[in-house]
Protein backbone atom coordinates (compact mmCIF):
# COMPACT_ATOMS: atom_id res chain seq x y z
CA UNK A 1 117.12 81.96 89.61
CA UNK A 2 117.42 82.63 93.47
CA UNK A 3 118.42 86.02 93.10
CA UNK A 4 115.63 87.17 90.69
CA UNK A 5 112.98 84.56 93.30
CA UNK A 6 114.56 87.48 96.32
CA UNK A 7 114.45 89.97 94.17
CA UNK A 8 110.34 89.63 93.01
CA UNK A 9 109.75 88.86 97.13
CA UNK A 10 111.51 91.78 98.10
CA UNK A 11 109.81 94.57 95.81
CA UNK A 12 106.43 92.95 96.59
CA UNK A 13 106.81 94.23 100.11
CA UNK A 14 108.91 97.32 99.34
CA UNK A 15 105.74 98.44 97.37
CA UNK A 16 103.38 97.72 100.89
CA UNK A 17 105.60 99.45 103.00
CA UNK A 18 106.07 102.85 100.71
CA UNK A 19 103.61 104.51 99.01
CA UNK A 20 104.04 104.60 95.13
CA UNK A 21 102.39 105.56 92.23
CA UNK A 22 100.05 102.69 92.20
CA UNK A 23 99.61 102.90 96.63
CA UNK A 24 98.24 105.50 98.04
CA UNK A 25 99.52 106.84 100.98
CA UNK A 26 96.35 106.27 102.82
CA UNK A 27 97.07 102.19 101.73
CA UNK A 28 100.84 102.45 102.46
CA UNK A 29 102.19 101.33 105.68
CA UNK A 30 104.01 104.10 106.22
CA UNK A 31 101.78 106.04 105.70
CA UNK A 32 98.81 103.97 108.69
CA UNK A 33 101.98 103.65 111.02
CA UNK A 34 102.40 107.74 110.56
CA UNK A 35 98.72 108.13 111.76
CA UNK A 36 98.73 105.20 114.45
CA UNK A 37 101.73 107.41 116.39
CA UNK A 38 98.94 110.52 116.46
CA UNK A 39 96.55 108.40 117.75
CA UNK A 40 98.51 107.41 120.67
CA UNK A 41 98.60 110.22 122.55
CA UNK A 42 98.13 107.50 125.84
CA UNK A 43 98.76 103.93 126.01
CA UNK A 44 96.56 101.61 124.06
CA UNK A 45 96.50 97.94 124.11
CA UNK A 46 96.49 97.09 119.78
CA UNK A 47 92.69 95.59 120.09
CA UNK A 48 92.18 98.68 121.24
CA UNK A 49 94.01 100.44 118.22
CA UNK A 50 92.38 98.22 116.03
CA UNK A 51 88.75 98.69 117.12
CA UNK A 52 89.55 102.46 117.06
CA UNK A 53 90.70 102.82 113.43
CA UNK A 54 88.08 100.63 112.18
CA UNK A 55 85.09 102.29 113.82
CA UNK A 56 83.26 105.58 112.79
CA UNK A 57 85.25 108.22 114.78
CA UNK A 58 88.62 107.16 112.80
CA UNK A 59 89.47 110.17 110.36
CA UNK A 60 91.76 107.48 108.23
CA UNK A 61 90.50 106.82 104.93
CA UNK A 62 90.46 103.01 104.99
CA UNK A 63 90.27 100.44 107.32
CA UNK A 64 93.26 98.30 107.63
CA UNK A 65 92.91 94.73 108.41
CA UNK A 66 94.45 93.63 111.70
CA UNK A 67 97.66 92.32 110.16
CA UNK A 68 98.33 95.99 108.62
CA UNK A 69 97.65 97.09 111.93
CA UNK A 70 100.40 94.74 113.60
CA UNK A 71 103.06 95.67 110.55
CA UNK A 72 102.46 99.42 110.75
CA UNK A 73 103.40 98.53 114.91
CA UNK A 74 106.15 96.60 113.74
CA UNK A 75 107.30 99.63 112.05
CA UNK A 76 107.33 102.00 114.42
CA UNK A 77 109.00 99.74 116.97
CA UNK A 78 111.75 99.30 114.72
CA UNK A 79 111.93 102.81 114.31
CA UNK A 80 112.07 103.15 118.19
CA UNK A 81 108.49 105.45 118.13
CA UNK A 82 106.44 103.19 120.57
CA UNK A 83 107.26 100.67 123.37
CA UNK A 84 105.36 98.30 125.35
CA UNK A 85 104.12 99.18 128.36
CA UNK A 86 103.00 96.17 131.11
CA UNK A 87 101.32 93.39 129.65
CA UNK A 88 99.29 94.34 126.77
CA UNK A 89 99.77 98.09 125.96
CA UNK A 90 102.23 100.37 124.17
CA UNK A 91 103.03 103.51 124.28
CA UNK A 92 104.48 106.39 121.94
CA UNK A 93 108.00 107.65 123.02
CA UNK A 94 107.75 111.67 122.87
């Protein structure tokens, strides 16, 4: 019962993380992580990031909530495409 409990948990976020034929890739994280390494062409604190993607001048066609925000991060740090820089910033590595 375990195993199939994992198993449920585990595709639930699997189908978050990579677009699908029921996500877009606009609603993916993969997808907002993809677009949030364009955007940081210098370093940005993630209020920043956020306030940016969810105002008017954003060409992405949604606006994530700040927890998508802080995943598609996550993502990209564990992918070793951004670092932090100081305090409160990050930074893509080129």
């Amino acid at each position: 019962m375990q195993d199939i409990l994992k198993a449920v948990i585990y595709m639930s976020h699997l189908g978050a993380i990579v677009p699908h034929k029921h996500v877009r890739f606009c609603e993916s994280l993969l997808g907002l992580a993809g677009y949030i390494r364009t955007l940081l062409l210098e370093p940005m604190t993630i209020d920043g990031l956020y306030s940016f993607l969810n105002s008017p001048q954003s060409t992405w066609l949604i606006q994530p909530n700040f927890t998508e925000v802080v995943l598609a991060l996550d993502i990209l740090l564990i992918l070793k495409q951004i670092e932090p820089v100081g305090e409160n910033h990050i930074r893509r590595i080129m």
